[in-house]
PDB file of N, CA and C in Angstrom:
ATOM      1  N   UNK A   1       7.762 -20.253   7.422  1.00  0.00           N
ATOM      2  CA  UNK A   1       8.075 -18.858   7.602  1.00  0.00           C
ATOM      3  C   UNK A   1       6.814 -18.124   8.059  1.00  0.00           C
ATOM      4  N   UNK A   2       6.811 -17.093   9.049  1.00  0.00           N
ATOM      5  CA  UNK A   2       5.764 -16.239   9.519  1.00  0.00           C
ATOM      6  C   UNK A   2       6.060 -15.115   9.141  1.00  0.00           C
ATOM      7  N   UNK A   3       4.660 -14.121   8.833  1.00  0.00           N
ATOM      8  CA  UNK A   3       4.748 -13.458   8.081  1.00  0.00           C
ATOM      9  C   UNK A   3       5.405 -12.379   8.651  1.00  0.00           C
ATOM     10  N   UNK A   4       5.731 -12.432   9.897  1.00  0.00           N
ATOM     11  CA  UNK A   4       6.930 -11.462  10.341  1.00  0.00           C
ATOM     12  C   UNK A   4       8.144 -11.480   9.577  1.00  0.00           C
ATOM     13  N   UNK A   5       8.630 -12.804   9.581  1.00  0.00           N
ATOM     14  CA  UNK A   5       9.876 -13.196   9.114  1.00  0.00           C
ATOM     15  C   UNK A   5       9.905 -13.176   6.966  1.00  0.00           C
ATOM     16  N   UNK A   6       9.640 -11.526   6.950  1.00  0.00           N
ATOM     17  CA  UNK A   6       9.522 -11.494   5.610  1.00  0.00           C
ATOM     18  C   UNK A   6      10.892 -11.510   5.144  1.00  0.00           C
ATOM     19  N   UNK A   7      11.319 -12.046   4.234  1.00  0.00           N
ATOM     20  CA  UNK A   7      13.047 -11.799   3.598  1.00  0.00           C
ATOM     21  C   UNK A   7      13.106 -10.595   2.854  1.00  0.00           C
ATOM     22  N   UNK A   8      14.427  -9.676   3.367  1.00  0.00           N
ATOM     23  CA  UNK A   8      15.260  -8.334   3.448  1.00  0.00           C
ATOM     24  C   UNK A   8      15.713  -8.583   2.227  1.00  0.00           C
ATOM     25  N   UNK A   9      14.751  -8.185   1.369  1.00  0.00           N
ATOM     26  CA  UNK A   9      15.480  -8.414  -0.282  1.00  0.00           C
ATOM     27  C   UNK A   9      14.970  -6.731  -1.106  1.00  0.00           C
ATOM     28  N   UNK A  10      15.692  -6.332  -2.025  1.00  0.00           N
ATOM     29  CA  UNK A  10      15.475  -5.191  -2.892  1.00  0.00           C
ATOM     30  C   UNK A  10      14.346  -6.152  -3.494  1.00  0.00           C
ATOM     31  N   UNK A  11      13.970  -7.232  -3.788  1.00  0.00           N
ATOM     32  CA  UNK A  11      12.844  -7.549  -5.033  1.00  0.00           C
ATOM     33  C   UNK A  11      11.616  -7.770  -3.839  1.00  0.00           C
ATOM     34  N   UNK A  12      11.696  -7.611  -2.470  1.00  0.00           N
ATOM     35  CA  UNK A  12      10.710  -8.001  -1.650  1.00  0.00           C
ATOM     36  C   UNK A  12      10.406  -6.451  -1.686  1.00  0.00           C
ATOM     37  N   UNK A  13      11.395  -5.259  -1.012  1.00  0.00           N
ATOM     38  CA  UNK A  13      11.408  -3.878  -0.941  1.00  0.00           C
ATOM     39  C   UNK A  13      10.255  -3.451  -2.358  1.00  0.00           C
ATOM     40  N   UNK A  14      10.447  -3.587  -3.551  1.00  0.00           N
ATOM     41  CA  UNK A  14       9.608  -3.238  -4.558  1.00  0.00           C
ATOM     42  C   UNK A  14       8.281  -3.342  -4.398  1.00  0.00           C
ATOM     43  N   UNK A  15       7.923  -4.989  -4.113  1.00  0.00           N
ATOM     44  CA  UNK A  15       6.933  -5.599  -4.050  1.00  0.00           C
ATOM     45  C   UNK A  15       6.300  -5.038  -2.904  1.00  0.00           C
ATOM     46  N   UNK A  16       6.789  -4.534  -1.695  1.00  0.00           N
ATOM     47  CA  UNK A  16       5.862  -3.716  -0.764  1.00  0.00           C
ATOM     48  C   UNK A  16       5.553  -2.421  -1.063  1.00  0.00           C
ATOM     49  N   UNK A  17       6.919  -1.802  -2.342  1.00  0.00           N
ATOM     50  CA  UNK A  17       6.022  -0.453  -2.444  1.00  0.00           C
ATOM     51  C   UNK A  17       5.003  -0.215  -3.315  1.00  0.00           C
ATOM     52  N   UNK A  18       5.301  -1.756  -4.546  1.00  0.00           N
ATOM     53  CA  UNK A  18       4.045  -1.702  -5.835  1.00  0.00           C
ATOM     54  C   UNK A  18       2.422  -1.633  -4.897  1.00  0.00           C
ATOM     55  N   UNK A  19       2.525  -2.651  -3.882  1.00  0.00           N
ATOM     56  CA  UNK A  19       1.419  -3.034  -3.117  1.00  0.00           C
ATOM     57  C   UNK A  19       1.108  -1.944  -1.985  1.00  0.00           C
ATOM     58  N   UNK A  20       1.729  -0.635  -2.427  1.00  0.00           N
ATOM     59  CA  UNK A  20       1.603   0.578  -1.364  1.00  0.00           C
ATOM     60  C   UNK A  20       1.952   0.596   0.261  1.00  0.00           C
ATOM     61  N   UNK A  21       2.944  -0.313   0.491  1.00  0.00           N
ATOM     62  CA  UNK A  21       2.721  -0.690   1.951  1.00  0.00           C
ATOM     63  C   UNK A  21       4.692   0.114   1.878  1.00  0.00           C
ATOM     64  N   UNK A  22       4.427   1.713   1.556  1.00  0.00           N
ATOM     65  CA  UNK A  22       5.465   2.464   1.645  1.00  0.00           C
ATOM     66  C   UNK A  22       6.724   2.432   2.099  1.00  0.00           C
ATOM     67  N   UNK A  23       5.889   2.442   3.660  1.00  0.00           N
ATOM     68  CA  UNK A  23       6.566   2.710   4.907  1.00  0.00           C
ATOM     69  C   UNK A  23       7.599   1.921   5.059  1.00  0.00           C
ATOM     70  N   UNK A  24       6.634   0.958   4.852  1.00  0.00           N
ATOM     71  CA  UNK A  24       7.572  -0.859   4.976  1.00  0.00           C
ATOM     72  C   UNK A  24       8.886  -0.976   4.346  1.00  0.00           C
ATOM     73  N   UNK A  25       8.420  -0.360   2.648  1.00  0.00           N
ATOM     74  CA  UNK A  25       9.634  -0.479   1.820  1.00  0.00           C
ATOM     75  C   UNK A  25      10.830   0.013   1.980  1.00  0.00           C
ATOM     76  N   UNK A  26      10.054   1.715   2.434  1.00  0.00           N
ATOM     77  CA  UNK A  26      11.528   2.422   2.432  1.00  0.00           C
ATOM     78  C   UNK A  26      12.218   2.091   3.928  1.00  0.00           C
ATOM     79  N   UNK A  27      11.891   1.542   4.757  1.00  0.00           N
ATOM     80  CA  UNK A  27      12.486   0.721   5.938  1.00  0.00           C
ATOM     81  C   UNK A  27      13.799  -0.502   5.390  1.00  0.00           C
ATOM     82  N   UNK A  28      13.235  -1.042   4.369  1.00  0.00           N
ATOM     83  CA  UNK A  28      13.234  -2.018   3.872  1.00  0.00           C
ATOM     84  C   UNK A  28      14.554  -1.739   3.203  1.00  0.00           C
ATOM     85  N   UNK A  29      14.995  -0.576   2.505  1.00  0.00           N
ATOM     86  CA  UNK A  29      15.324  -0.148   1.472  1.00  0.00           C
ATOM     87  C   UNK A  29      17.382   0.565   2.197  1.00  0.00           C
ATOM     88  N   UNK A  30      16.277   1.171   3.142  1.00  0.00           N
ATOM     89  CA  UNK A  30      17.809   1.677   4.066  1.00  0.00           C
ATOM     90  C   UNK A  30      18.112   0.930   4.851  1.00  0.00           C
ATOM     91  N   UNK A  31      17.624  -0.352   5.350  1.00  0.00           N
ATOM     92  CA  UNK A  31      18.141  -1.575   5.768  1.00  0.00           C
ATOM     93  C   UNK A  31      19.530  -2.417   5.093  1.00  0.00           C
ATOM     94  N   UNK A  32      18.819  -2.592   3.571  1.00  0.00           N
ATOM     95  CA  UNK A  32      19.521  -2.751   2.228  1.00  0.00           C
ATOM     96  C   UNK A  32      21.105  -1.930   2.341  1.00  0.00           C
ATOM     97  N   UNK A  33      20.932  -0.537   2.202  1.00  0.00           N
ATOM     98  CA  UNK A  33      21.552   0.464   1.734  1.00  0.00           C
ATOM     99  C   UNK A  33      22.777   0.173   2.933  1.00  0.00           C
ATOM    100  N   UNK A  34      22.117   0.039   4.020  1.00  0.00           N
ATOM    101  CA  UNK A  34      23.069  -0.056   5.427  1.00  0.00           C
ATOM    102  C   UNK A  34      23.989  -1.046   5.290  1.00  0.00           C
ATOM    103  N   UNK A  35      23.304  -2.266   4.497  1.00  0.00           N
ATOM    104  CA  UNK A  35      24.566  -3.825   4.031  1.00  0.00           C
ATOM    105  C   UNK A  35      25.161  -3.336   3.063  1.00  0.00           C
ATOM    106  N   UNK A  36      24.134  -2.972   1.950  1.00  0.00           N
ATOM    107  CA  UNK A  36      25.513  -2.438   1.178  1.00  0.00           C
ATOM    108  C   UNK A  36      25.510  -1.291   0.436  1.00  0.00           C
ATOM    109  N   UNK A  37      26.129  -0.808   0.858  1.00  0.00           N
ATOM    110  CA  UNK A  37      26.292   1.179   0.649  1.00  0.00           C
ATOM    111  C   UNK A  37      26.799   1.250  -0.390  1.00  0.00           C
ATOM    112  N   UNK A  38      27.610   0.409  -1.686  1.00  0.00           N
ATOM    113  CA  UNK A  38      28.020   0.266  -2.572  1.00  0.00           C
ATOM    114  C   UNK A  38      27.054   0.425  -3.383  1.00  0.00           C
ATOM    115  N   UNK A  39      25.995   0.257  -3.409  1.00  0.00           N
ATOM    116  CA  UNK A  39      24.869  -0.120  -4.639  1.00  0.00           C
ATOM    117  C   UNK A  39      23.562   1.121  -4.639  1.00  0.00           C
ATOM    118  N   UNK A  40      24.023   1.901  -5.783  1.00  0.00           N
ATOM    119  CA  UNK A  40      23.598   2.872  -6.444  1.00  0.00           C
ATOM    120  C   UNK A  40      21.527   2.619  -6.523  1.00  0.00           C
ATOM    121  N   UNK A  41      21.291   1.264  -7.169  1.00  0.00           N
ATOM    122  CA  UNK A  41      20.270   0.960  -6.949  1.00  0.00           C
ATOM    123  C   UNK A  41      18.792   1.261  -6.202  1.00  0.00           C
ATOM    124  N   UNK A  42      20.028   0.681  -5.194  1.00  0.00           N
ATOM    125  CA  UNK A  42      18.843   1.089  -3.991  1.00  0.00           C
ATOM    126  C   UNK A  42      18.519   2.289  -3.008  1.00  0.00           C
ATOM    127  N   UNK A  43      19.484   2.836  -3.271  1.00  0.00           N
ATOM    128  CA  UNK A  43      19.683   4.403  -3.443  1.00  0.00           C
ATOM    129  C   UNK A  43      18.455   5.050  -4.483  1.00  0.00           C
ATOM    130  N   UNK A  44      19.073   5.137  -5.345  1.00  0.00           N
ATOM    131  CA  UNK A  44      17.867   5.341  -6.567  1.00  0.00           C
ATOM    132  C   UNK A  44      16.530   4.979  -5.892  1.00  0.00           C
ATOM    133  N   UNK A  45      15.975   3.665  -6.012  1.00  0.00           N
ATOM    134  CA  UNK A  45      14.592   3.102  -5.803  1.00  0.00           C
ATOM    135  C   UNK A  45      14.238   3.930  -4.662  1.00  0.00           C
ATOM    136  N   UNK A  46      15.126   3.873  -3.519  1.00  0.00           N
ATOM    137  CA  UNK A  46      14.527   4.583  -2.045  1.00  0.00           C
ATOM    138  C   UNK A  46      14.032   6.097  -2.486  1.00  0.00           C
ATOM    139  N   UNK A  47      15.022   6.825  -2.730  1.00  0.00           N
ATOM    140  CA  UNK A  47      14.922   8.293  -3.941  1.00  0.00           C
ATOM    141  C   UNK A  47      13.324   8.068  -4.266  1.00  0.00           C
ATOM    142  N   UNK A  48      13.333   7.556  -5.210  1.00  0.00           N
ATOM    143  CA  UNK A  48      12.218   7.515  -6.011  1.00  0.00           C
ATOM    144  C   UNK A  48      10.987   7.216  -5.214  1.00  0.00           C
ATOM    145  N   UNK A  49      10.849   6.295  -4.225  1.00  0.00           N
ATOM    146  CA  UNK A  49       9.446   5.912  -3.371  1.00  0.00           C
ATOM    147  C   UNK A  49       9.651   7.453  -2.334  1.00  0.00           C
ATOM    148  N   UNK A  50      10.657   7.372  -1.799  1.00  0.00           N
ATOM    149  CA  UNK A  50      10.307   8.959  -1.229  1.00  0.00           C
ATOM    150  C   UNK A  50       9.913  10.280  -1.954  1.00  0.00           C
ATOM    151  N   UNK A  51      10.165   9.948  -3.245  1.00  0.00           N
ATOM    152  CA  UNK A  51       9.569  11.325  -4.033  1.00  0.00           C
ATOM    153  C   UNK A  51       8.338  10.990  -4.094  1.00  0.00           C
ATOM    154  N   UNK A  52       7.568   9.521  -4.650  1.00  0.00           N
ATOM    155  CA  UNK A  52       5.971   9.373  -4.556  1.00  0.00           C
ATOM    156  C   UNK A  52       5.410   9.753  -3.286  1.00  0.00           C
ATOM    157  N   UNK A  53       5.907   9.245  -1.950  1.00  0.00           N
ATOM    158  CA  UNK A  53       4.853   9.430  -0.634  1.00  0.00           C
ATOM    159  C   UNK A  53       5.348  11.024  -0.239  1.00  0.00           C
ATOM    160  N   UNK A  54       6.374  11.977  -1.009  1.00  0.00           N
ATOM    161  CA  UNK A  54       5.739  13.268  -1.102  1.00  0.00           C
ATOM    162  C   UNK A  54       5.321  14.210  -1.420  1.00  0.00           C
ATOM    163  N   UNK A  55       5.257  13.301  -2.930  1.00  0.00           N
ATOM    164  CA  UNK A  55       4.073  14.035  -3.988  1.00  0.00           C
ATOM    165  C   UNK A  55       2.449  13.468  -3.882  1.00  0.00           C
ATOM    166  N   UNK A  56       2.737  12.891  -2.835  1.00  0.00           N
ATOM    167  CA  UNK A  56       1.068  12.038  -2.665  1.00  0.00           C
ATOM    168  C   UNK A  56       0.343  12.825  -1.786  1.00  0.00           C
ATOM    169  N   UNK A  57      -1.115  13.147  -2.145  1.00  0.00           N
ATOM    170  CA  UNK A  57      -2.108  14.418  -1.230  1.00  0.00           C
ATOM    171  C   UNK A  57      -2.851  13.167  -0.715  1.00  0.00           C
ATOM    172  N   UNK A  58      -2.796  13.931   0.621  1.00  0.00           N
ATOM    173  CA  UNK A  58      -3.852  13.509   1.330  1.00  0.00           C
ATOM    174  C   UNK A  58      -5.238  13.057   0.890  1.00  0.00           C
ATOM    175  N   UNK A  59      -5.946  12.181   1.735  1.00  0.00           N
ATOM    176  CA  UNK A  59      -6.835  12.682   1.088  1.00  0.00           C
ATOM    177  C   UNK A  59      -7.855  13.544   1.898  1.00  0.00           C
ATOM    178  N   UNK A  60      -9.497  13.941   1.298  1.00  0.00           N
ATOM    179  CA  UNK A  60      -9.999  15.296   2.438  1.00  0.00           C
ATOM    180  C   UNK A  60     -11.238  14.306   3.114  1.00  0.00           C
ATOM    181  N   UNK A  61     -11.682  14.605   3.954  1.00  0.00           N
ATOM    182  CA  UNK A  61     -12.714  14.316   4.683  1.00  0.00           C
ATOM    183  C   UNK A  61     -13.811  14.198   3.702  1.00  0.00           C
ATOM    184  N   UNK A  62     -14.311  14.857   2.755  1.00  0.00           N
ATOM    185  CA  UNK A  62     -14.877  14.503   1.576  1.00  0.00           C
ATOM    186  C   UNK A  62     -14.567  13.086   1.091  1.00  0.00           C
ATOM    187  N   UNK A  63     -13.257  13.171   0.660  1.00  0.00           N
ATOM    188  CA  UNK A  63     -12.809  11.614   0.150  1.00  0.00           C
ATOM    189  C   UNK A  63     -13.461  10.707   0.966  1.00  0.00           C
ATOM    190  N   UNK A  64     -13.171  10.409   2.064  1.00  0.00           N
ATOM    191  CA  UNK A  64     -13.084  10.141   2.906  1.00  0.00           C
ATOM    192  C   UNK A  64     -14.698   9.434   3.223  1.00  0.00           C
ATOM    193  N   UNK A  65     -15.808  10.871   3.325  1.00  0.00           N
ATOM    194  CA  UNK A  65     -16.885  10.259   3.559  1.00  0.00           C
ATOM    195  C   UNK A  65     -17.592   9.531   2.600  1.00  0.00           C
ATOM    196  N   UNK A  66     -17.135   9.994   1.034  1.00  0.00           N
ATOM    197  CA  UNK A  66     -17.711   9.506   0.024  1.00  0.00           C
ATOM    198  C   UNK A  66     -17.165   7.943  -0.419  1.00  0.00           C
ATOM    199  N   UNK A  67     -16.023   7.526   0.403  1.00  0.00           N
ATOM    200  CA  UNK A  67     -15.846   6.496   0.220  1.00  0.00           C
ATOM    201  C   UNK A  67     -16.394   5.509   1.135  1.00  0.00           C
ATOM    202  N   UNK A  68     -16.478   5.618   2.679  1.00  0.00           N
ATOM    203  CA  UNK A  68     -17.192   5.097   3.370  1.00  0.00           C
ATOM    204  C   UNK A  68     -19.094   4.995   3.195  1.00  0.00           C
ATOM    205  N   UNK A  69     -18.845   5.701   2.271  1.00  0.00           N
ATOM    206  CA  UNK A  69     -20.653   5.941   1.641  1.00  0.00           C
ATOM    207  C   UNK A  69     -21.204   4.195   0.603  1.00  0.00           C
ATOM    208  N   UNK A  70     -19.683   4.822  -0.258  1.00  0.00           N
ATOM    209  CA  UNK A  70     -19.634   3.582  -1.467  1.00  0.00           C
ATOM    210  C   UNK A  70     -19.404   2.454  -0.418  1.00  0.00           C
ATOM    211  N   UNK A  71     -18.864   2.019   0.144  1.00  0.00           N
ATOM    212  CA  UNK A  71     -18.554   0.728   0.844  1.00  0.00           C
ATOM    213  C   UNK A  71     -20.070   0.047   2.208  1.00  0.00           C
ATOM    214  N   UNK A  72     -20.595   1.284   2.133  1.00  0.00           N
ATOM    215  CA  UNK A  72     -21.803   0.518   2.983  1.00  0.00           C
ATOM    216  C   UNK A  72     -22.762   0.595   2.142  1.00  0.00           C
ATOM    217  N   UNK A  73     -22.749   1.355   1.290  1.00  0.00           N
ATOM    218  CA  UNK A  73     -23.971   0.632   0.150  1.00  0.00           C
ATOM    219  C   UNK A  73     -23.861  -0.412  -0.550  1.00  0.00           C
ATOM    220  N   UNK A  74     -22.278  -0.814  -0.714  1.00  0.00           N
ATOM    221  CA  UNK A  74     -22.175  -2.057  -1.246  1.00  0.00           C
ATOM    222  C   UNK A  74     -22.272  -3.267  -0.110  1.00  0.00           C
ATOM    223  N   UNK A  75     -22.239  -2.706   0.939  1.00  0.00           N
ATOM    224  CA  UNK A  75     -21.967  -3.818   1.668  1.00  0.00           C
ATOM    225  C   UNK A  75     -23.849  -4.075   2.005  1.00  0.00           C
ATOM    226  N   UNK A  76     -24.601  -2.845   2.173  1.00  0.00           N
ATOM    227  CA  UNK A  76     -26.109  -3.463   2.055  1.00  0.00           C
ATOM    228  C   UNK A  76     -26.689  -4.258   0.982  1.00  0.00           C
ATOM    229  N   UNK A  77     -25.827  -3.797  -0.136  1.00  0.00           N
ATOM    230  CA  UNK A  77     -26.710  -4.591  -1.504  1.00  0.00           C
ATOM    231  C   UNK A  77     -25.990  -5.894  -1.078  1.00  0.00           C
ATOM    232  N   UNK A  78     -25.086  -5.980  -1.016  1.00  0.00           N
ATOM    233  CA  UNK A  78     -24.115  -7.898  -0.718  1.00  0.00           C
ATOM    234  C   UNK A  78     -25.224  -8.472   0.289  1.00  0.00           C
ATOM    235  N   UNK A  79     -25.665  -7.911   1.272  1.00  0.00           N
ATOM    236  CA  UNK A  79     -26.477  -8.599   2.573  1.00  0.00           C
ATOM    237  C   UNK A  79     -28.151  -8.581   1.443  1.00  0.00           C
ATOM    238  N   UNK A  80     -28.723  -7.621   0.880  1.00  0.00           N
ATOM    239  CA  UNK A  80     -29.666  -7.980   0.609  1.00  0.00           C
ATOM    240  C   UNK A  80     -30.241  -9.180  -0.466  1.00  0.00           C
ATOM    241  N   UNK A  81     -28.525  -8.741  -1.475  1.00  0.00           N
ATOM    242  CA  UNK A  81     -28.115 -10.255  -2.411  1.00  0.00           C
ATOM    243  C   UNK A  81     -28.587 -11.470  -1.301  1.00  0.00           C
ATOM    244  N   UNK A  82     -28.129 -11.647  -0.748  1.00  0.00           N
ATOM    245  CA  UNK A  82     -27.936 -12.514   0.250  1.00  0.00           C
ATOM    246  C   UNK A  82     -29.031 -13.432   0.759  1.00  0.00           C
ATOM    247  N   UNK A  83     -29.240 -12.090   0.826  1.00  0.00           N
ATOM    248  CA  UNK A  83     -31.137 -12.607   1.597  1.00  0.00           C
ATOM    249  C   UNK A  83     -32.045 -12.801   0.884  1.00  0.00           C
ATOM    250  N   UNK A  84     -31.890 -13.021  -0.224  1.00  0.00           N
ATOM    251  CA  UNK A  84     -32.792 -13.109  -1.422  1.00  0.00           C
ATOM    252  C   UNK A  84     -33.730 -11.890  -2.351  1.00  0.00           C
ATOM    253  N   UNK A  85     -32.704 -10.565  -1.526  1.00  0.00           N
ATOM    254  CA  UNK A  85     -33.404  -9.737  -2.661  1.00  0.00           C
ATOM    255  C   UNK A  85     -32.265  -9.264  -3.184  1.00  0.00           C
ATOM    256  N   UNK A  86     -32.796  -8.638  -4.635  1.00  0.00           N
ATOM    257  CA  UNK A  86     -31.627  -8.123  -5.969  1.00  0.00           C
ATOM    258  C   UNK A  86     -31.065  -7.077  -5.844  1.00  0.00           C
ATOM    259  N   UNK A  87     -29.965  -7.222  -5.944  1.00  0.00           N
ATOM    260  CA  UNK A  87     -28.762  -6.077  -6.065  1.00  0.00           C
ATOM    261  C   UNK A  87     -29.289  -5.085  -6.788  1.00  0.00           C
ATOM    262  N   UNK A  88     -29.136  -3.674  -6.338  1.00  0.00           N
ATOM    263  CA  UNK A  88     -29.495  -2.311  -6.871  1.00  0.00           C
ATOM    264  C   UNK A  88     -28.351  -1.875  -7.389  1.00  0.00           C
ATOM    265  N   UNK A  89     -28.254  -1.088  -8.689  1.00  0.00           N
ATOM    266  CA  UNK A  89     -27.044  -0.512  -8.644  1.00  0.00           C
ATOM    267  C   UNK A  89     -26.448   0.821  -8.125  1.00  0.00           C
TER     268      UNK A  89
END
């Protein structure tokens, strides 16, 4: 199987929204809903991931730079680990 060929399941749908990959799910979800319109379920779950991605804030350019801050300082201390000098914290 390639990872295109993911299987159209409500327990796969979850598992992409636990792992934040939203978009995917709720695709995933009214795909579901479209086979079977009978099932309250997935109704519900879709409900519910669309209420998280629009109660979810952005984040700000702040966020943003302060995280790209943390990730190249870690990524200099990993290279200087590396090279034989000691990790700073």
């Amino acid at each position: 199987m390639t990872p295109k060929e993911v299987p159209c399941t409500a327990a796969m749908a979850h598992l992409l929204a636990e792992q934040g990959y939203w978009r995917k799910a709720a695709a995933m979800y009214r795909a579901l809903i479209a086979q079977h319109p009978e099932r309250g379920d997935l109704r519900s779950a879709l409900q519910h991931l669309e209420q998280r991605q629009a109660e979810r804030q952005a984040p700000t350019r702040r966020d943003v730079a302060l995280l790209l801050r943390e990730w190249s300082d870690e990524l200099r201390a990993n290279n200087k680990q590396r090279s034989g000098g000691k990790k700073t914290c």
